[in-house]
C-alpha atoms as a PDB file:
ATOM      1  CA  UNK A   1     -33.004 -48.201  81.395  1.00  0.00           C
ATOM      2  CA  UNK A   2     -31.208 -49.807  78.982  1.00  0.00           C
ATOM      3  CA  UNK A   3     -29.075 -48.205  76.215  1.00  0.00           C
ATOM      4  CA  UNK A   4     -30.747 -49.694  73.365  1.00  0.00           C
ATOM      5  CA  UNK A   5     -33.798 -47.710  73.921  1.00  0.00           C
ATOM      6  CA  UNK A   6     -34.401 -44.529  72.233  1.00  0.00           C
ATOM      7  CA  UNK A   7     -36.391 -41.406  72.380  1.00  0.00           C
ATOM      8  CA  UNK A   8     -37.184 -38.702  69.636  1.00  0.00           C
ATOM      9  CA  UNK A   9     -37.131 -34.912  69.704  1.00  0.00           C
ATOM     10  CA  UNK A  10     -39.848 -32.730  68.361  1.00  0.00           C
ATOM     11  CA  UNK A  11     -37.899 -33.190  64.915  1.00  0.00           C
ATOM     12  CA  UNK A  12     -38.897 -36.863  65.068  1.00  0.00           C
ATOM     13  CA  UNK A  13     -35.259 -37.749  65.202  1.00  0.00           C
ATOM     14  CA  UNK A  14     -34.411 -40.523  67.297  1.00  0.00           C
ATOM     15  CA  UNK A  15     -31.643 -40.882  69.725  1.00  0.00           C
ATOM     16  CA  UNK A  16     -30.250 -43.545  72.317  1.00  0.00           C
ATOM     17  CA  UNK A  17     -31.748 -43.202  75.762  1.00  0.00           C
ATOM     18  CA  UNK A  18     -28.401 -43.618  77.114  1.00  0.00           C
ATOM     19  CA  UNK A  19     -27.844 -40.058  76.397  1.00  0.00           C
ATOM     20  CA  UNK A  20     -29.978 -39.053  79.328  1.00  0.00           C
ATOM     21  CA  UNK A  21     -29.667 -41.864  81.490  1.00  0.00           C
ATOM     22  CA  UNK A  22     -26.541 -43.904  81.559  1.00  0.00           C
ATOM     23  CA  UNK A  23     -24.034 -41.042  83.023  1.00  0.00           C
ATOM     24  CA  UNK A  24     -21.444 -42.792  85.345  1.00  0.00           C
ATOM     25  CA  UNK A  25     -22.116 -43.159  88.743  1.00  0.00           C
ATOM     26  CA  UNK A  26     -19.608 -40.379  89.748  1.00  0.00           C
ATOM     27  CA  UNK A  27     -21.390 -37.728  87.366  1.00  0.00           C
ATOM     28  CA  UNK A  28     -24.670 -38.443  88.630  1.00  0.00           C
ATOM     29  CA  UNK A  29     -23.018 -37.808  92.508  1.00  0.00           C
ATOM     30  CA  UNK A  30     -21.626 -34.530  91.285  1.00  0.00           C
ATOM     31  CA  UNK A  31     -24.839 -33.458  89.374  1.00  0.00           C
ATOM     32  CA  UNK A  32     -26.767 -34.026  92.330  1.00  0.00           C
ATOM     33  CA  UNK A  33     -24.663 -32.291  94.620  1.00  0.00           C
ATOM     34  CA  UNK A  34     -24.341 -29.288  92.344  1.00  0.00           C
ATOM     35  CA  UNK A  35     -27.855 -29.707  92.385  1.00  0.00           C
ATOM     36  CA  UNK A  36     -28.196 -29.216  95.824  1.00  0.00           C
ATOM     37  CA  UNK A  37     -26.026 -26.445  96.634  1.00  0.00           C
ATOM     38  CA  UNK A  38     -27.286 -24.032  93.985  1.00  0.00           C
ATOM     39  CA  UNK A  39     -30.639 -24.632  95.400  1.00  0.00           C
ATOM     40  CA  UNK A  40     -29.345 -23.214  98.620  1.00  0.00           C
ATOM     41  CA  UNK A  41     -28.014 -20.314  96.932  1.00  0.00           C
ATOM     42  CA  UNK A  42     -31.054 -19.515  94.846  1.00  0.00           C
ATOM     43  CA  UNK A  43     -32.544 -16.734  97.804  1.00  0.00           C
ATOM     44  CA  UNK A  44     -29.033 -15.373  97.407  1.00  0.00           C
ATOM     45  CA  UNK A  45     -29.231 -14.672  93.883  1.00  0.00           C
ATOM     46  CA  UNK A  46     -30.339 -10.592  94.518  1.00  0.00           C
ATOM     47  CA  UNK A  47     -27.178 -10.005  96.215  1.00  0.00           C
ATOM     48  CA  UNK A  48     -25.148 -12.242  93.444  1.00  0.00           C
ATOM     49  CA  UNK A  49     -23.038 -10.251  90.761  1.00  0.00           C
ATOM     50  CA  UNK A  50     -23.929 -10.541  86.655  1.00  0.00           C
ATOM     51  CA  UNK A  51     -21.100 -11.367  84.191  1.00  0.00           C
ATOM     52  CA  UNK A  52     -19.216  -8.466  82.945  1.00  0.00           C
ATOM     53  CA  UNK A  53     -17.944 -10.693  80.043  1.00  0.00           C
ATOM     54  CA  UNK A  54     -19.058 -14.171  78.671  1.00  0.00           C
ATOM     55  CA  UNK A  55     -16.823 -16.319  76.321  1.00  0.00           C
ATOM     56  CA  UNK A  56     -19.603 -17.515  73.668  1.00  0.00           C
ATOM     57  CA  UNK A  57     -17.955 -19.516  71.585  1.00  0.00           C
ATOM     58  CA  UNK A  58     -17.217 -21.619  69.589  1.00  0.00           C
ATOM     59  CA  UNK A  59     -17.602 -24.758  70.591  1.00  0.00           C
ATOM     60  CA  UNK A  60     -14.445 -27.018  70.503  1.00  0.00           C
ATOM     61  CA  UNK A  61     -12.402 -23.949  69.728  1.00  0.00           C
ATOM     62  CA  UNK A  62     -10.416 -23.095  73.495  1.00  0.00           C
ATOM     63  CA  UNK A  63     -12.897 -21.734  75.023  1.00  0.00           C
ATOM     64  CA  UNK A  64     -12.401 -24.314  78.617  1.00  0.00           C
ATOM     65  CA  UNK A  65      -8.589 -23.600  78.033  1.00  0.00           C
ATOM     66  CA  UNK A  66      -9.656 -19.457  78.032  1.00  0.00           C
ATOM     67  CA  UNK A  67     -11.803 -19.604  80.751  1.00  0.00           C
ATOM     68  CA  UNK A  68      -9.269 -21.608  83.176  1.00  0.00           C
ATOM     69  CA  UNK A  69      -6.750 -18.574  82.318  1.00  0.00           C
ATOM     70  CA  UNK A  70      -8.852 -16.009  83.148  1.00  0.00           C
ATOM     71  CA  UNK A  71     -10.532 -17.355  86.113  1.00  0.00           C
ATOM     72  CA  UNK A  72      -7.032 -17.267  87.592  1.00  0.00           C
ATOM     73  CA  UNK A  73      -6.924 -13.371  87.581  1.00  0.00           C
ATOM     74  CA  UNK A  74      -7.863 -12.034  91.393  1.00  0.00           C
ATOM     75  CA  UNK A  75     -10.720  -9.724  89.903  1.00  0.00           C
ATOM     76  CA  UNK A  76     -12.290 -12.315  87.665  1.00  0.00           C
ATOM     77  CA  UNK A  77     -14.607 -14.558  89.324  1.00  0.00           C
ATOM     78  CA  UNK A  78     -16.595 -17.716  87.083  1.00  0.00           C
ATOM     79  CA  UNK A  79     -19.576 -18.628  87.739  1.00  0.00           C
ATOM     80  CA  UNK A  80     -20.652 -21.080  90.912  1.00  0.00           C
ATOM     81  CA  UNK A  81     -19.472 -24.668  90.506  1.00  0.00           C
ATOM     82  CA  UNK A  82     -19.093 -24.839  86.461  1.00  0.00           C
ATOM     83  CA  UNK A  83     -18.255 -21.951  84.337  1.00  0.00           C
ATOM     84  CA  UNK A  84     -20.948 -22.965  81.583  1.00  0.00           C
ATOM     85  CA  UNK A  85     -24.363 -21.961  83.305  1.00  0.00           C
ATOM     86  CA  UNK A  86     -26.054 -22.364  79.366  1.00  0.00           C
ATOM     87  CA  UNK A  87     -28.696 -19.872  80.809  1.00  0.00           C
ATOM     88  CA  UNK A  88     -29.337 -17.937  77.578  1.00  0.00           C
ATOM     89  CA  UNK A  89     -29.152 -20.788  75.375  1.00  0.00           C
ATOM     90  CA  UNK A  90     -31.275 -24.133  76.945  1.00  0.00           C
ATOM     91  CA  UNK A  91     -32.090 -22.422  80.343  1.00  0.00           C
ATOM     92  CA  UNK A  92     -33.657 -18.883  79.739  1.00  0.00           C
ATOM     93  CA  UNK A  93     -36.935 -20.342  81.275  1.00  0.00           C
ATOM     94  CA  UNK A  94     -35.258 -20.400  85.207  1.00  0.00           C
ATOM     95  CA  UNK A  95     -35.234 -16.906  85.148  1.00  0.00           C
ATOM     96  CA  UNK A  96     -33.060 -13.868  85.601  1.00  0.00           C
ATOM     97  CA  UNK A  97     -32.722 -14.381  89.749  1.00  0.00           C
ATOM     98  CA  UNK A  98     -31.874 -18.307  88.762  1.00  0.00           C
ATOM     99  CA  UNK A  99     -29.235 -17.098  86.842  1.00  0.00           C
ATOM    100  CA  UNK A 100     -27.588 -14.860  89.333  1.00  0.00           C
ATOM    101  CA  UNK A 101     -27.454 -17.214  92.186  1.00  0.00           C
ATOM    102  CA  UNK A 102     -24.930 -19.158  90.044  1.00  0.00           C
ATOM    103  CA  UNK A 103     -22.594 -16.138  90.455  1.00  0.00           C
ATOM    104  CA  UNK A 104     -20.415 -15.284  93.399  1.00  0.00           C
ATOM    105  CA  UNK A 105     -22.000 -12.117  95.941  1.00  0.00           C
ATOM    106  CA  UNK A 106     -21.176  -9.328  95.238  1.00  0.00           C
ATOM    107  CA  UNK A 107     -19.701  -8.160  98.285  1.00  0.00           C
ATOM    108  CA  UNK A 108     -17.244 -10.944  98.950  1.00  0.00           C
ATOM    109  CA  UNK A 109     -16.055 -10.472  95.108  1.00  0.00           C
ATOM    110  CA  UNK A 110     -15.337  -6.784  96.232  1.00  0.00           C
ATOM    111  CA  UNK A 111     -13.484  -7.951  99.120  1.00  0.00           C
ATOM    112  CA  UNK A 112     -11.874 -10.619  97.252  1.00  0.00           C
ATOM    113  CA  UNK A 113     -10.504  -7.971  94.673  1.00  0.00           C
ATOM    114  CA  UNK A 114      -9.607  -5.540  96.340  1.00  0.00           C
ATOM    115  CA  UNK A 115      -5.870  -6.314  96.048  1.00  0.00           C
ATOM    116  CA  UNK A 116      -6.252  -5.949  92.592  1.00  0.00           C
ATOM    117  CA  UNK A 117      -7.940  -2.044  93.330  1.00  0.00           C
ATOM    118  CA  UNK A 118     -10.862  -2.315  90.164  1.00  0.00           C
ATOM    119  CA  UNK A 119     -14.002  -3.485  90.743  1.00  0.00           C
ATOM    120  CA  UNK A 120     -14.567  -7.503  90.506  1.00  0.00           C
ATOM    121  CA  UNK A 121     -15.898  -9.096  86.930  1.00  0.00           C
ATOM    122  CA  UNK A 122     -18.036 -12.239  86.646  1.00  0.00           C
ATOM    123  CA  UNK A 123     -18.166 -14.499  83.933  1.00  0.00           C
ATOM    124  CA  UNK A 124     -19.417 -17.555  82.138  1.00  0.00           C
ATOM    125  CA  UNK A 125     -18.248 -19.897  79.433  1.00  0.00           C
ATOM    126  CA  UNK A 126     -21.106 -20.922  77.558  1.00  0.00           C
ATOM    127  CA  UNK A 127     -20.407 -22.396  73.875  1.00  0.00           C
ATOM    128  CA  UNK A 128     -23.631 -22.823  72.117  1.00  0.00           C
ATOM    129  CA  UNK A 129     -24.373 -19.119  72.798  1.00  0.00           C
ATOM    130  CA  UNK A 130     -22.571 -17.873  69.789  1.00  0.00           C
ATOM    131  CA  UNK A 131     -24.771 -20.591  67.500  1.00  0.00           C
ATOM    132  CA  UNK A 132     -27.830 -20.401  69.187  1.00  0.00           C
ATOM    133  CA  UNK A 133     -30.714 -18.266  67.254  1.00  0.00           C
ATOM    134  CA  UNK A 134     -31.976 -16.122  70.183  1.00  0.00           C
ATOM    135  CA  UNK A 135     -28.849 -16.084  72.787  1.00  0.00           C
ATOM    136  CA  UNK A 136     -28.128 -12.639  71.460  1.00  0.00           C
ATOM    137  CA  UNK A 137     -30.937 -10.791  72.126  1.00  0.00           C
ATOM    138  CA  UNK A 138     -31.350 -12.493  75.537  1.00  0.00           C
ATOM    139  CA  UNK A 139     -27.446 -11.737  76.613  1.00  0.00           C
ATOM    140  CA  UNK A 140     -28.727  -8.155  75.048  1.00  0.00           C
ATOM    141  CA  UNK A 141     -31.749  -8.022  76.742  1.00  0.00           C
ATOM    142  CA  UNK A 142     -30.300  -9.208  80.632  1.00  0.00           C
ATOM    143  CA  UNK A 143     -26.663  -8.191  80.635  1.00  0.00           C
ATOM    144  CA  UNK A 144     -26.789  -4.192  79.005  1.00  0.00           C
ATOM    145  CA  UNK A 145     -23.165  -3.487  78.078  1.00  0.00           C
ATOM    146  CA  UNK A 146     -21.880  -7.303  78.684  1.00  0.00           C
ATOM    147  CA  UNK A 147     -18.608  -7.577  76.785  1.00  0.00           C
ATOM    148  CA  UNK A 148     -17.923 -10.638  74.250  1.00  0.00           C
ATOM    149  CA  UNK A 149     -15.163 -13.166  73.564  1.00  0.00           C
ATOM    150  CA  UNK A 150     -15.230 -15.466  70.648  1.00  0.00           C
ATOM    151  CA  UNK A 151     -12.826 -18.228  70.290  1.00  0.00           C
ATOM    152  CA  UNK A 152     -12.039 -19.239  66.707  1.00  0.00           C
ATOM    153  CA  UNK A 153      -9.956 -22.098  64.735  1.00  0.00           C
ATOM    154  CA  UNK A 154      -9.755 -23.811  61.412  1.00  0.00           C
ATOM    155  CA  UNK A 155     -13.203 -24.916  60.875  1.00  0.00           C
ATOM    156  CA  UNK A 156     -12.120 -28.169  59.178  1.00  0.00           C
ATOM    157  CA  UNK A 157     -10.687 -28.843  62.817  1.00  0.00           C
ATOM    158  CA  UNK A 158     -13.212 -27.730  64.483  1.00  0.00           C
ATOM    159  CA  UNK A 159     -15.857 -29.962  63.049  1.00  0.00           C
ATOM    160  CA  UNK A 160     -13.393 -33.156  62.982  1.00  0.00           C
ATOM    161  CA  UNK A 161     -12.917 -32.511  67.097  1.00  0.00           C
ATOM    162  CA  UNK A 162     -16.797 -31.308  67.589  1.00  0.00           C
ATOM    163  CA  UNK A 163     -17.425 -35.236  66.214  1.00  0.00           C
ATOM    164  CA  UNK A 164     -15.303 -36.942  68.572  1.00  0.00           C
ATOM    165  CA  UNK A 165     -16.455 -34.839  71.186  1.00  0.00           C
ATOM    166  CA  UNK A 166     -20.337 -35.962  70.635  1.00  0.00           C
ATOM    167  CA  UNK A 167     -19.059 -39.431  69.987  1.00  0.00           C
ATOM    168  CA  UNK A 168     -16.952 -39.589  73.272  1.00  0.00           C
ATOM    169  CA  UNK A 169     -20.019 -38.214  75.510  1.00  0.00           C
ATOM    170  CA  UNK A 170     -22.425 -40.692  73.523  1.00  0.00           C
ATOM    171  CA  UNK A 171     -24.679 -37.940  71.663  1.00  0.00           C
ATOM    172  CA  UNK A 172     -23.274 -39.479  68.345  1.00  0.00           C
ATOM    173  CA  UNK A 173     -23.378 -43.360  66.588  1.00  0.00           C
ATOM    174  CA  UNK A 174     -22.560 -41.875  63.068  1.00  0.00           C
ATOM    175  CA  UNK A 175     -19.352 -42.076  61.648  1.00  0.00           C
ATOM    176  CA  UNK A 176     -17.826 -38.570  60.542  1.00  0.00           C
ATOM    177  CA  UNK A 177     -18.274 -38.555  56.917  1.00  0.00           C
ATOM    178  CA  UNK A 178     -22.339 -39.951  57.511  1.00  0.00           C
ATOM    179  CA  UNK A 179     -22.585 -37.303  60.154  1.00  0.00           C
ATOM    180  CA  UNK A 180     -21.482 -34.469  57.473  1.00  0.00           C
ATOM    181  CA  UNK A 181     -24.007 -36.203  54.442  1.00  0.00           C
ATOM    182  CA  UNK A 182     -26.916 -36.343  57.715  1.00  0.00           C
ATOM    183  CA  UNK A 183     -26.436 -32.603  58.776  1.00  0.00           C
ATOM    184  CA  UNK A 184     -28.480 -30.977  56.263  1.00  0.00           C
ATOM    185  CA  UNK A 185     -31.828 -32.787  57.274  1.00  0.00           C
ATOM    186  CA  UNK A 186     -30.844 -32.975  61.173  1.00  0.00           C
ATOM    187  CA  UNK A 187     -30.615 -28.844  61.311  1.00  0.00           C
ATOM    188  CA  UNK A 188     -33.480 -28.824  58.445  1.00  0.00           C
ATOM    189  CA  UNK A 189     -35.855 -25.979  60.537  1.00  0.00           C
ATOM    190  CA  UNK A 190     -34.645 -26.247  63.492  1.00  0.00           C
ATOM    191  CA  UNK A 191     -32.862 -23.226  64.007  1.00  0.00           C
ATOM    192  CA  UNK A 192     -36.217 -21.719  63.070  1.00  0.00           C
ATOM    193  CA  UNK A 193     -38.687 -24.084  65.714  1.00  0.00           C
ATOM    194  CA  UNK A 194     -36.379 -22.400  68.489  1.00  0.00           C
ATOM    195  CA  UNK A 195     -37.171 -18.828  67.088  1.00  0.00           C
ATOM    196  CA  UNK A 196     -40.793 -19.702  67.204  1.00  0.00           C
ATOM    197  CA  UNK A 197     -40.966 -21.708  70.336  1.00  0.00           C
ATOM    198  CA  UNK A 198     -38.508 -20.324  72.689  1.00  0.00           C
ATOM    199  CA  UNK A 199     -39.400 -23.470  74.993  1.00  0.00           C
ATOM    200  CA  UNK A 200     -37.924 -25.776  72.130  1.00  0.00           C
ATOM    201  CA  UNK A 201     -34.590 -27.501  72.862  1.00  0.00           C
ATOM    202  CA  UNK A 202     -33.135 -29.056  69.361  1.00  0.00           C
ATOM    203  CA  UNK A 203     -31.089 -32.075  70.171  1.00  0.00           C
ATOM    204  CA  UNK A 204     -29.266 -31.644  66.819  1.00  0.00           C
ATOM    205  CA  UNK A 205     -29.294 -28.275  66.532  1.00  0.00           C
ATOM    206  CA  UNK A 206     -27.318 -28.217  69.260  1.00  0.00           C
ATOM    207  CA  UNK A 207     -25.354 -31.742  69.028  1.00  0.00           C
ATOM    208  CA  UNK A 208     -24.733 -32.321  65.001  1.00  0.00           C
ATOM    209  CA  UNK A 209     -24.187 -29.488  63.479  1.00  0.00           C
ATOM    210  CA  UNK A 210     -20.575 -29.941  62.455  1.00  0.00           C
ATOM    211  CA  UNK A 211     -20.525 -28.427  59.176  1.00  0.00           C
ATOM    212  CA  UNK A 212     -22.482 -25.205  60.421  1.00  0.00           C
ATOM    213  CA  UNK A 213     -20.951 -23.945  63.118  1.00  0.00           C
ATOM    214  CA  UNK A 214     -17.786 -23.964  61.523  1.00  0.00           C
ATOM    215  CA  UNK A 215     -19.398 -21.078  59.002  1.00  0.00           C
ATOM    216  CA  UNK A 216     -18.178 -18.208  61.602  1.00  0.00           C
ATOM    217  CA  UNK A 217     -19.232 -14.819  59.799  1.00  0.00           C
ATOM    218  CA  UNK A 218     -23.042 -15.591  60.086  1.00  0.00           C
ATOM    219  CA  UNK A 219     -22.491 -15.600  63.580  1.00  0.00           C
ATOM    220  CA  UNK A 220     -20.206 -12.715  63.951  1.00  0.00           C
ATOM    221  CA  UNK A 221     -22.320 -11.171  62.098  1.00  0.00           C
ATOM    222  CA  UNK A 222     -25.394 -11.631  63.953  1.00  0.00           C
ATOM    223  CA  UNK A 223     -23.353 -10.703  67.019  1.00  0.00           C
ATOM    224  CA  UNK A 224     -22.250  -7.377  65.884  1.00  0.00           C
ATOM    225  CA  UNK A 225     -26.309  -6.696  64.720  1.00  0.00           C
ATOM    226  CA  UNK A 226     -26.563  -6.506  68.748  1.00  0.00           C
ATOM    227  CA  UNK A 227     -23.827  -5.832  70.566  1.00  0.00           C
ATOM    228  CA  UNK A 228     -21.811  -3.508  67.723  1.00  0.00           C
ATOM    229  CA  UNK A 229     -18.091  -4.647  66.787  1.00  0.00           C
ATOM    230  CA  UNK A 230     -16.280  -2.356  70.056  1.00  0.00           C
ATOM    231  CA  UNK A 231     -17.981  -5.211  72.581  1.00  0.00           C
ATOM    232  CA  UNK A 232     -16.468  -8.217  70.585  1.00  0.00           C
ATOM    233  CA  UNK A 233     -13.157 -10.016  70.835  1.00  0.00           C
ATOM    234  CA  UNK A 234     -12.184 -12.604  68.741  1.00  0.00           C
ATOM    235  CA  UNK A 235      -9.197 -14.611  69.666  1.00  0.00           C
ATOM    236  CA  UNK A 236      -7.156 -17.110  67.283  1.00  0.00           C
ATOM    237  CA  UNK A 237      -7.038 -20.320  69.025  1.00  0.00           C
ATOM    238  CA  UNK A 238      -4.171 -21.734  67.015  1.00  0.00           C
ATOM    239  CA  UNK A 239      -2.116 -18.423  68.181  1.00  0.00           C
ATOM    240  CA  UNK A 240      -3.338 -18.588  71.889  1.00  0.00           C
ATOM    241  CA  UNK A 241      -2.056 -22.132  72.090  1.00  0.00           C
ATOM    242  CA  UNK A 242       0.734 -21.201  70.615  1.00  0.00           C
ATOM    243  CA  UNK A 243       1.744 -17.908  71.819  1.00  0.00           C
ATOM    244  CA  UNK A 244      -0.710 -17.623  74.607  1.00  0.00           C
ATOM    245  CA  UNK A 245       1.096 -14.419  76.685  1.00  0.00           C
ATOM    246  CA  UNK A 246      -0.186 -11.687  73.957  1.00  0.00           C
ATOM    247  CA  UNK A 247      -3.530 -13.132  73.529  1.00  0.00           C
ATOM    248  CA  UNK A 248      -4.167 -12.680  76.904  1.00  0.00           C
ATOM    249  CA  UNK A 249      -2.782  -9.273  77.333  1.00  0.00           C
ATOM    250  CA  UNK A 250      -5.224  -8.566  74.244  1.00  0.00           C
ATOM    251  CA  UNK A 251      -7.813  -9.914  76.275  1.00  0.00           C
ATOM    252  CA  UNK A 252      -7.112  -8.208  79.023  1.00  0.00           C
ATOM    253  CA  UNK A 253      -6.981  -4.916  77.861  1.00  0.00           C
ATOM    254  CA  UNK A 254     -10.647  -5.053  75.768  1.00  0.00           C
ATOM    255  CA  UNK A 255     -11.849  -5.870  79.627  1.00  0.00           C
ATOM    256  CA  UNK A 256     -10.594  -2.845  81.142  1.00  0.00           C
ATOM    257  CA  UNK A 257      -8.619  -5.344  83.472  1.00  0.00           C
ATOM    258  CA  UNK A 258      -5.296  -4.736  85.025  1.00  0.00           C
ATOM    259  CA  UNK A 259      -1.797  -7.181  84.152  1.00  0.00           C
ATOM    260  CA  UNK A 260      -0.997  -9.384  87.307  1.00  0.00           C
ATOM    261  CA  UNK A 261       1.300 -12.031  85.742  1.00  0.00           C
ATOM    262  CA  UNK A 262       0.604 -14.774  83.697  1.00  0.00           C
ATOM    263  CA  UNK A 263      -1.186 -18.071  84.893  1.00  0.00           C
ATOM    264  CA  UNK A 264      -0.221 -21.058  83.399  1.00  0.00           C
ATOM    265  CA  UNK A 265      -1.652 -21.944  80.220  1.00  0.00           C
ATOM    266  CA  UNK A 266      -3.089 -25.699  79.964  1.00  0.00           C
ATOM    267  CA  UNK A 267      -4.830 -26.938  76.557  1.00  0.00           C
ATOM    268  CA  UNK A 268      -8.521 -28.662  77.782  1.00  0.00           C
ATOM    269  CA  UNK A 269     -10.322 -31.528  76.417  1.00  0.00           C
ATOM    270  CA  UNK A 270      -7.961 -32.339  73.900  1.00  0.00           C
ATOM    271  CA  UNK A 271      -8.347 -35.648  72.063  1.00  0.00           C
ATOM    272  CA  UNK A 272      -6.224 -37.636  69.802  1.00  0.00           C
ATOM    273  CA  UNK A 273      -8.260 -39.014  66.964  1.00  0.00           C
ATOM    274  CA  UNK A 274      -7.402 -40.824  63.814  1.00  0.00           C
ATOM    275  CA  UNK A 275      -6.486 -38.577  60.402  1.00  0.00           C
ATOM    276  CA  UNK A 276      -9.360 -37.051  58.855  1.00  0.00           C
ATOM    277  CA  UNK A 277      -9.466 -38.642  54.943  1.00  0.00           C
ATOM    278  CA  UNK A 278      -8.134 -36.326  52.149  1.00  0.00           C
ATOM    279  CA  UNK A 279     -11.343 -36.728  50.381  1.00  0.00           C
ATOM    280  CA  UNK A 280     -13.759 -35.273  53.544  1.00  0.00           C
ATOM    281  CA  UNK A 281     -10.845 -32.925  54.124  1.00  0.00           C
ATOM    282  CA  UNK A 282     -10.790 -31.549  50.984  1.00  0.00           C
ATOM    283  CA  UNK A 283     -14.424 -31.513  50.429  1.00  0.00           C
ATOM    284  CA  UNK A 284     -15.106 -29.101  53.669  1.00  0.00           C
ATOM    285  CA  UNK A 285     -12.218 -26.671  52.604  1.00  0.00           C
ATOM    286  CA  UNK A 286     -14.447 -25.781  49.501  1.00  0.00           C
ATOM    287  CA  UNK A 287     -17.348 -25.537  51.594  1.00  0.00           C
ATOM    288  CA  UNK A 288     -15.829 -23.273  53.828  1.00  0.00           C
ATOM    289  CA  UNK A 289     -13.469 -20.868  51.413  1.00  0.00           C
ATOM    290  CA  UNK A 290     -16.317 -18.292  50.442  1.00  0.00           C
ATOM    291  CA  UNK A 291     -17.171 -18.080  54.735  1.00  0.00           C
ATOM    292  CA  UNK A 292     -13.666 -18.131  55.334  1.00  0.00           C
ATOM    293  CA  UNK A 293     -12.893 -15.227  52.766  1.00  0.00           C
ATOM    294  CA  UNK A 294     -16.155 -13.387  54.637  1.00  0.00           C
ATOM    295  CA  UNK A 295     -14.734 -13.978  57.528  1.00  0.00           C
ATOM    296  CA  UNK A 296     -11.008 -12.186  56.996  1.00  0.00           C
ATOM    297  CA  UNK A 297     -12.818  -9.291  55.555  1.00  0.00           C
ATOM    298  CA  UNK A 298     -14.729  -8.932  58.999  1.00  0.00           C
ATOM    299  CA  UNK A 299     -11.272  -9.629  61.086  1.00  0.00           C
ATOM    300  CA  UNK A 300      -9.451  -6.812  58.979  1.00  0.00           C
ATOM    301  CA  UNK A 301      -6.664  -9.862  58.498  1.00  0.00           C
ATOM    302  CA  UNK A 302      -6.164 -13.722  57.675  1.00  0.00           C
ATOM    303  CA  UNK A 303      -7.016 -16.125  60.152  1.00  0.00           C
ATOM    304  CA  UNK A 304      -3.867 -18.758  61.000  1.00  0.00           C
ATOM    305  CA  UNK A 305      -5.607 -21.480  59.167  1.00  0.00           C
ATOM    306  CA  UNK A 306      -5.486 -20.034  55.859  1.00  0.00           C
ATOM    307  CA  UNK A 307      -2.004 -18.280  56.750  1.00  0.00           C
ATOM    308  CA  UNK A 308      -0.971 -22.199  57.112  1.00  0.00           C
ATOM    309  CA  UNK A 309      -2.676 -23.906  53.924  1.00  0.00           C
END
């Protein structure tokens, strides 16, 4: 179909219909083939592991670069073909079993690991967990005693990059600053039509909300409601880029794993984009100083970004 078409979501928003159905060529061969093979694997999924640990966000904050590390270690194992499965987020409706047949079996994990002499650990990198209004209590819920990283940067950043992002995959038309004045009546109740109807996907709930995500203590907060502040680890992404070998031994020890050497550490999805304008910049350090000051009283210390400003 062609790309000036559009569709609307259950908000009444409307979006181009290239978003679904112009993908290049190559994607749709890969999707299709992924397609394929974890249909094989679905009678599989009973003797499939379950994460031990899931890196839930934030979006646009390392998480890709995190994963890649850790999937290097010989007792860490991602999950089949991608590492974000989005199960507990825009897929909860598959099913537990669905879920587990994207994960290695168990036994060849054990065999895999056992070099390494502790048990194997699956994982998944999913995002939009850490945002989404009922991920929690279905991570809860499914994976009893799962184990929690959180990937955080200078939310200024962050929602600069998380507009690029959605412009570069086509999901955005707006320019930055119209994005930011359009965010307050995108997410207006949507956050609560996906508490009340668990079957409801929000396009912008999950695609524009710039400004929001970046406020990081209403998450961590929610987050340690469920889980309890001993099952959560929150990394710095400005100090894992830059000093990346004691992050990860941090990380490592808060899995219970063992040190094997370091894998080499790559920065993901990068993208050069023009200078943000003084006057947006400014304007979203306001907004975020109160949830920034909420947030190094729930760290115990200052995150990098306001170390730097």
């Amino acid at each position: 179909m062609g790309g000036d078409l559009a569709v609307s979501d259950r908000s009444g928003e409307h979006r181009p219909r290239y978003v679904r159905d112009q993908r290049p060529l190559s994607y749709s061969a890969k999707h299709g083939t992924r397609s394929l093979l974890l249909a094989a694997r679905a009678p599989l999924g009973c003797v499939a592991m379950l994460p031990g640990f899931l890196i839930v966000g934030a979006q646009r904050c390392g998480t890709v670069s995190m994963a890649h590390a850790l999937n290097q270690h010989p007792a860490v194992f991602s999950a089949f073909l991608r590492e974000e499965v989005h199960y507990f987020d825009l897929g909860y409706h598959h099913g537990l079993g669905w879920y587990r047949s994207r994960f290695p079996l168990r036994l060849h994990a054990r065999l895999t690991a056992q070099k390494v002499g502790v048990p194997p650990m699956a994982f998944e990198s999913s995002p939009y967990y850490v945002f989404h209004p009922l991920a929690a209590e279905r991570i809860s819920q499914d994976l009893p005693g799962v184990k929690l990283i959180v990937l955080l940067r200078d939310p200024v950043e962050r929602a600069y990059s998380a507009h690029a992002h959605e412009t570069f995959l086509g999901y955005e038309t707006e320019p930055f600053e119209r994005a930011l004045e359009l965010e307050p009546t995108r997410l207006k109740g949507e956050a609560e039509r996906i508490v009340a109807d668990p079957m409801y996907s929000s396009f912008s709930h999950q695609h524009h909300a710039y400004r929001t995500r970046g406020q990081y203590i209403e998450q961590l907060e929610r987050l340690e409601l469920v889980f309890g502040r001993e099952r959560i680890h929150v990394v710095d992404s400005m100090t894992f880029f830059e000093n990346p070998e004691p992050v990860y031994d941090a990380v490592l020890e808060f899995l219970g794993l063992p040190h094997r050497g370091y894998p080499p550490f790559k920065r993901h999805n990068s993208r050069k984009r023009a200078p943000m304008p003084d006057k947006v910049r400014a304007a979203l350090e306001e907004h975020y100083h109160p949830h920034d000051e909420r947030l190094a009283n729930w760290l115990g210390r200052e995150p990098s970004w306001r170390l730097s400003s």
